[in-house]
C-alpha atoms as a PDB file:
ATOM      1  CA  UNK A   1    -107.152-105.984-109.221  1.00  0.00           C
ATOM      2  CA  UNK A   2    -110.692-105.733-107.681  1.00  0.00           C
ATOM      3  CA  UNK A   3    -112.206-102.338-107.264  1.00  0.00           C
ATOM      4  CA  UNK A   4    -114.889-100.661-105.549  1.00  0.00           C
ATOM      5  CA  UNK A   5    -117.507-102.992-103.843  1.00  0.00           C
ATOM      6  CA  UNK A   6    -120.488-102.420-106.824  1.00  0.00           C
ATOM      7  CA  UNK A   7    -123.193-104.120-104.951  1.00  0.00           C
ATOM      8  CA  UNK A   8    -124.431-106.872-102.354  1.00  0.00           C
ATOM      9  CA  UNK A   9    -127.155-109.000-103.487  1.00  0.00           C
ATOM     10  CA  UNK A  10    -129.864-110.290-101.671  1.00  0.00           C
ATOM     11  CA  UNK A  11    -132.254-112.958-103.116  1.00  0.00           C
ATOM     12  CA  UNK A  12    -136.204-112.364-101.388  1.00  0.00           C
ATOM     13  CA  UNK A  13    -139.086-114.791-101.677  1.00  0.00           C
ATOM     14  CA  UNK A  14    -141.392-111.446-102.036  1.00  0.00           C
ATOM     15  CA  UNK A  15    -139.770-108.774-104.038  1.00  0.00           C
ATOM     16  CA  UNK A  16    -142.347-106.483-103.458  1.00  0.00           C
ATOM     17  CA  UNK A  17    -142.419-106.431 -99.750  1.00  0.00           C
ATOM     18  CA  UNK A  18    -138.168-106.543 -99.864  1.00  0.00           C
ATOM     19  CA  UNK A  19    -138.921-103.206-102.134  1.00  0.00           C
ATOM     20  CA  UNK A  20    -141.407-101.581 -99.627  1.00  0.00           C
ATOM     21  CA  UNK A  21    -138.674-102.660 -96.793  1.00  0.00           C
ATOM     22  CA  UNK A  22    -135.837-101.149 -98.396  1.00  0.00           C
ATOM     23  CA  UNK A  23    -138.070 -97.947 -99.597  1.00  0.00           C
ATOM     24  CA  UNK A  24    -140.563 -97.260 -96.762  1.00  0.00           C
ATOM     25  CA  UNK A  25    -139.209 -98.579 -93.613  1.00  0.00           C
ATOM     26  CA  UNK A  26    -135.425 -97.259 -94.017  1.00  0.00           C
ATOM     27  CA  UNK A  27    -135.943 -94.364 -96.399  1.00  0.00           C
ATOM     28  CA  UNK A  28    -133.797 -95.641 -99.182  1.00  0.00           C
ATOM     29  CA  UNK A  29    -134.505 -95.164-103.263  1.00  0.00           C
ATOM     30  CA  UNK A  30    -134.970 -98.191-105.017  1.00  0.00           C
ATOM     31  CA  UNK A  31    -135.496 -98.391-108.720  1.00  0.00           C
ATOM     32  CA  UNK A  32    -138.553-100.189-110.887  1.00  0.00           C
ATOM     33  CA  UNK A  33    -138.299-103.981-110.773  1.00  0.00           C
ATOM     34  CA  UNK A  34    -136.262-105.012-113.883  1.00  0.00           C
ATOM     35  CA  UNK A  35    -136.905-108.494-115.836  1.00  0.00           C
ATOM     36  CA  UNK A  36    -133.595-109.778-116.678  1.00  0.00           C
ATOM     37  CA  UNK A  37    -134.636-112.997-118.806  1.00  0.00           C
ATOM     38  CA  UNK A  38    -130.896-114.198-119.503  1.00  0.00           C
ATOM     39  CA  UNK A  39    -129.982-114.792-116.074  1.00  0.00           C
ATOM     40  CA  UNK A  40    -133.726-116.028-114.968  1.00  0.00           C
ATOM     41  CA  UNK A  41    -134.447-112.715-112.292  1.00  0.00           C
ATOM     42  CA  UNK A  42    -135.921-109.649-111.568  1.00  0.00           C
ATOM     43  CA  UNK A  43    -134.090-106.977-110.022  1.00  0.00           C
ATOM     44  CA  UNK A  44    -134.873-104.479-107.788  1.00  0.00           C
ATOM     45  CA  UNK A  45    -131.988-101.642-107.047  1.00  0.00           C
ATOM     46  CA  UNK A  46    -131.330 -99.656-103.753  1.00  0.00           C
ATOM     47  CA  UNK A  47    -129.126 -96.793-104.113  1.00  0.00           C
ATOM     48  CA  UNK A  48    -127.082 -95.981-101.232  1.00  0.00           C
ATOM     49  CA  UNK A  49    -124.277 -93.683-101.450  1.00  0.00           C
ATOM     50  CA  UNK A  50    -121.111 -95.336-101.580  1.00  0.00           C
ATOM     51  CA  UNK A  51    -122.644 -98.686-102.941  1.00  0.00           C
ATOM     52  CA  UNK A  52    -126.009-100.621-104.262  1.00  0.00           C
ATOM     53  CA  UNK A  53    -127.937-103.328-102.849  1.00  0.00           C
ATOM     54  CA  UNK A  54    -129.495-105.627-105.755  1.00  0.00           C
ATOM     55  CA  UNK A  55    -132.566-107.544-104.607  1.00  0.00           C
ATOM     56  CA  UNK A  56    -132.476-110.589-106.550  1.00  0.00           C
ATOM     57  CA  UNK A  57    -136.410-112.677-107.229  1.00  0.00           C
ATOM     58  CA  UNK A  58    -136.833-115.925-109.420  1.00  0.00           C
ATOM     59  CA  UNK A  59    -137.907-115.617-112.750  1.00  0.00           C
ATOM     60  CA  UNK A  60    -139.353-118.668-113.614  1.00  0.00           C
ATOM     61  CA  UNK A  61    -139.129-122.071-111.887  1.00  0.00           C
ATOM     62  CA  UNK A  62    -135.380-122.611-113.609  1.00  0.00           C
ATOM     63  CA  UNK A  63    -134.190-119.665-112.069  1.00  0.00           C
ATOM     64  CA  UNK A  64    -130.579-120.037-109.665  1.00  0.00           C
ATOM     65  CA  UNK A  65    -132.659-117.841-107.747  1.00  0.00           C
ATOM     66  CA  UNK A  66    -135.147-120.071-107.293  1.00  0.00           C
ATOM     67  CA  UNK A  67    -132.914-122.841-106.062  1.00  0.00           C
ATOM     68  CA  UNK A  68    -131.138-120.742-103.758  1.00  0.00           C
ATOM     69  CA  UNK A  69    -134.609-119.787-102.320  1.00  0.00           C
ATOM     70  CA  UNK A  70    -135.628-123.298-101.877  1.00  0.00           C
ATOM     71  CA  UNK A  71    -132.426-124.027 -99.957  1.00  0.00           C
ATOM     72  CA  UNK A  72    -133.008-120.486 -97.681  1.00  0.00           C
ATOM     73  CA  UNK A  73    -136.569-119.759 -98.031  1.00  0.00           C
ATOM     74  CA  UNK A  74    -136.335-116.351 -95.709  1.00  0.00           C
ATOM     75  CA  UNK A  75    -133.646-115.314 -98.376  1.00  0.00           C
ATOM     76  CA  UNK A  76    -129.777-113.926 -97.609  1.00  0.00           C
ATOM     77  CA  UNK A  77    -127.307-112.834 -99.304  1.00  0.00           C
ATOM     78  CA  UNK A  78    -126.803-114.407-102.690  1.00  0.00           C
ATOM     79  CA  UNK A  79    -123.099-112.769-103.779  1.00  0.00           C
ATOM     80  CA  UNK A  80    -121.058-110.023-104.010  1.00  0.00           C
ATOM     81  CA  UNK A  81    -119.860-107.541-106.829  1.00  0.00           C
ATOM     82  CA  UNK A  82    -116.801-106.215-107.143  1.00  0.00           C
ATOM     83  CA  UNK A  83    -115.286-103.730-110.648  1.00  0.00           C
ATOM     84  CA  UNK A  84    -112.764-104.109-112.315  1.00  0.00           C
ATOM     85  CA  UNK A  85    -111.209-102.530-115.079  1.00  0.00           C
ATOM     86  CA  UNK A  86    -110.691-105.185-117.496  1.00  0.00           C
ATOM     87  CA  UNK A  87    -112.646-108.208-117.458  1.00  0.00           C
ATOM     88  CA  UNK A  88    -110.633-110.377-119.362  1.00  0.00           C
ATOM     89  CA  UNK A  89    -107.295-109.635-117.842  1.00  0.00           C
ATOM     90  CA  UNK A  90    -109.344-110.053-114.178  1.00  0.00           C
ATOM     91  CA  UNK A  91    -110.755-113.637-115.382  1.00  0.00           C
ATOM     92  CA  UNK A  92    -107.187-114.606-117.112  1.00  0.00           C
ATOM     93  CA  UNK A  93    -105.329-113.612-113.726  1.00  0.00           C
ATOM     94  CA  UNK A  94    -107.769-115.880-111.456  1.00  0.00           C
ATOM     95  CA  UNK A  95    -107.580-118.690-113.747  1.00  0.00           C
ATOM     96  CA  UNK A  96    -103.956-118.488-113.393  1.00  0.00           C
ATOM     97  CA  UNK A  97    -104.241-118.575-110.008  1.00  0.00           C
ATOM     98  CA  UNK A  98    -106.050-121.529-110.027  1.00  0.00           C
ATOM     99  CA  UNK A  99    -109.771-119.919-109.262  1.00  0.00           C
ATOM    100  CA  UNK A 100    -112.663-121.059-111.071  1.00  0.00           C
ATOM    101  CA  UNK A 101    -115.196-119.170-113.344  1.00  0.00           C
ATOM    102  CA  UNK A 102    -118.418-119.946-113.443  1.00  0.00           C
ATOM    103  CA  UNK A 103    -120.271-121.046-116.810  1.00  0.00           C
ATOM    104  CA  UNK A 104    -118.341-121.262-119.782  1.00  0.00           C
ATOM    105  CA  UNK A 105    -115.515-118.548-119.090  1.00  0.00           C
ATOM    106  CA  UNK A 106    -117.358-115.825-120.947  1.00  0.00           C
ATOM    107  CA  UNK A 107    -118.339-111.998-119.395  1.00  0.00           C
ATOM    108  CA  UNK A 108    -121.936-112.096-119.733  1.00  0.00           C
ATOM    109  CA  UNK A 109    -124.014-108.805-119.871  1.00  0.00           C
ATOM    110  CA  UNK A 110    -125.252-108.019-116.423  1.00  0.00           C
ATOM    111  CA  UNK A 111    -128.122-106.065-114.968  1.00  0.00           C
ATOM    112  CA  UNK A 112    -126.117-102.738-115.407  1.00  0.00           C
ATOM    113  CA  UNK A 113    -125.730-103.989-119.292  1.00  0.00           C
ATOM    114  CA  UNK A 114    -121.905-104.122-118.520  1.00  0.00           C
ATOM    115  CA  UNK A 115    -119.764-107.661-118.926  1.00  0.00           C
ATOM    116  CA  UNK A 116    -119.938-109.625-116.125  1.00  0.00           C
ATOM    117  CA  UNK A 117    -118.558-113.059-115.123  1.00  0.00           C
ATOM    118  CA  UNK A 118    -119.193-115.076-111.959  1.00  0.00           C
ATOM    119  CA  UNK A 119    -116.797-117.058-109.225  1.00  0.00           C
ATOM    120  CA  UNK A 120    -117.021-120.062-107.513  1.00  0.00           C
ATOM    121  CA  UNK A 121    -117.934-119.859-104.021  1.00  0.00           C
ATOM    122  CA  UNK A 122    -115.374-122.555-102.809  1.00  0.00           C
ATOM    123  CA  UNK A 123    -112.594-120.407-104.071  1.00  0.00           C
ATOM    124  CA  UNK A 124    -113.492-117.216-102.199  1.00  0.00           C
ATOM    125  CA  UNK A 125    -114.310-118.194 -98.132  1.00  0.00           C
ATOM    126  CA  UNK A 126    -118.127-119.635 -99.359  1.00  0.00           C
ATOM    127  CA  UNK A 127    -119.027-116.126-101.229  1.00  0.00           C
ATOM    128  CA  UNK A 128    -120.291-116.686-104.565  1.00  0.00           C
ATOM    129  CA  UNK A 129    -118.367-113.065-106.614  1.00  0.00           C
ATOM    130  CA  UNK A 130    -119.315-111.433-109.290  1.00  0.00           C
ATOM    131  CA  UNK A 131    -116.987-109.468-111.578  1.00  0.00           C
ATOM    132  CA  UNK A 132    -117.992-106.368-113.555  1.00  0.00           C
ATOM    133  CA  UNK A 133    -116.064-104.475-115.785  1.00  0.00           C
ATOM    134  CA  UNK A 134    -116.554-100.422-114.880  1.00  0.00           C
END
């Protein structure tokens, strides 16, 4: 069901200095911090060549993020993100199966503006997943 691994995301107290990390001390390309107002972040993109790396910062004091920070103030890995090729028959499957979606059940549009949906963490070894349709 689950395809290529789309991206690992890593939420950072200082998005900026997680950027000039990623950028200037291991040579990677990283794209312009993006506002993403629905899900309460700003996103910064490396580009590697098999995968991405999303660098995750609150936006706002209501952000997850921002939780997640208080809890881990360094930062860490936040979730994973796998494709798949139909969103609906992915989430139908897993329910199924007994996992459990996040939020109300709906794909949401993600960063990459493609549907996206969320797992819980206590169904998949303590990883929070993310599901996006290619």
């Amino acid at each position: 069901m689950i395809g290529r691994l789309n991206h690992v995301a890593i939420a950072v107290p200082d998005l900026e200095a997680a950027t000039a990390l990623y950028r200037d001390t291991l040579g990677a390309r990283v794209s312009q911090p993006v506002a993403q107002a629905a899900h309460g972040v700003t996103v910064v993109f490396v580009e590697l060549p098999n995968t991405k790396i999303e660098l995750l910062h609150p936006l706002g004091e209501t952000s997850p993020i921002a939780a997640f920070l208080a809890k881990n103030p360094s930062g860490g890995i936040h979730h994973v993100c796998y494709e798949v090729d139909d969103i609906y028959a992915a989430r139908d499957r897993l329910k199924a199966e007994g996992a459990r979606v996040l939020g109300d059940g709906e794909p949401k549009i993600g960063a990459h503006d493609k549907p996206v949906l969320f797992l819980h963490p206590k169904d998949f070894c303590g990883t929070l997943v993310e599901l996006e349709q290619r």
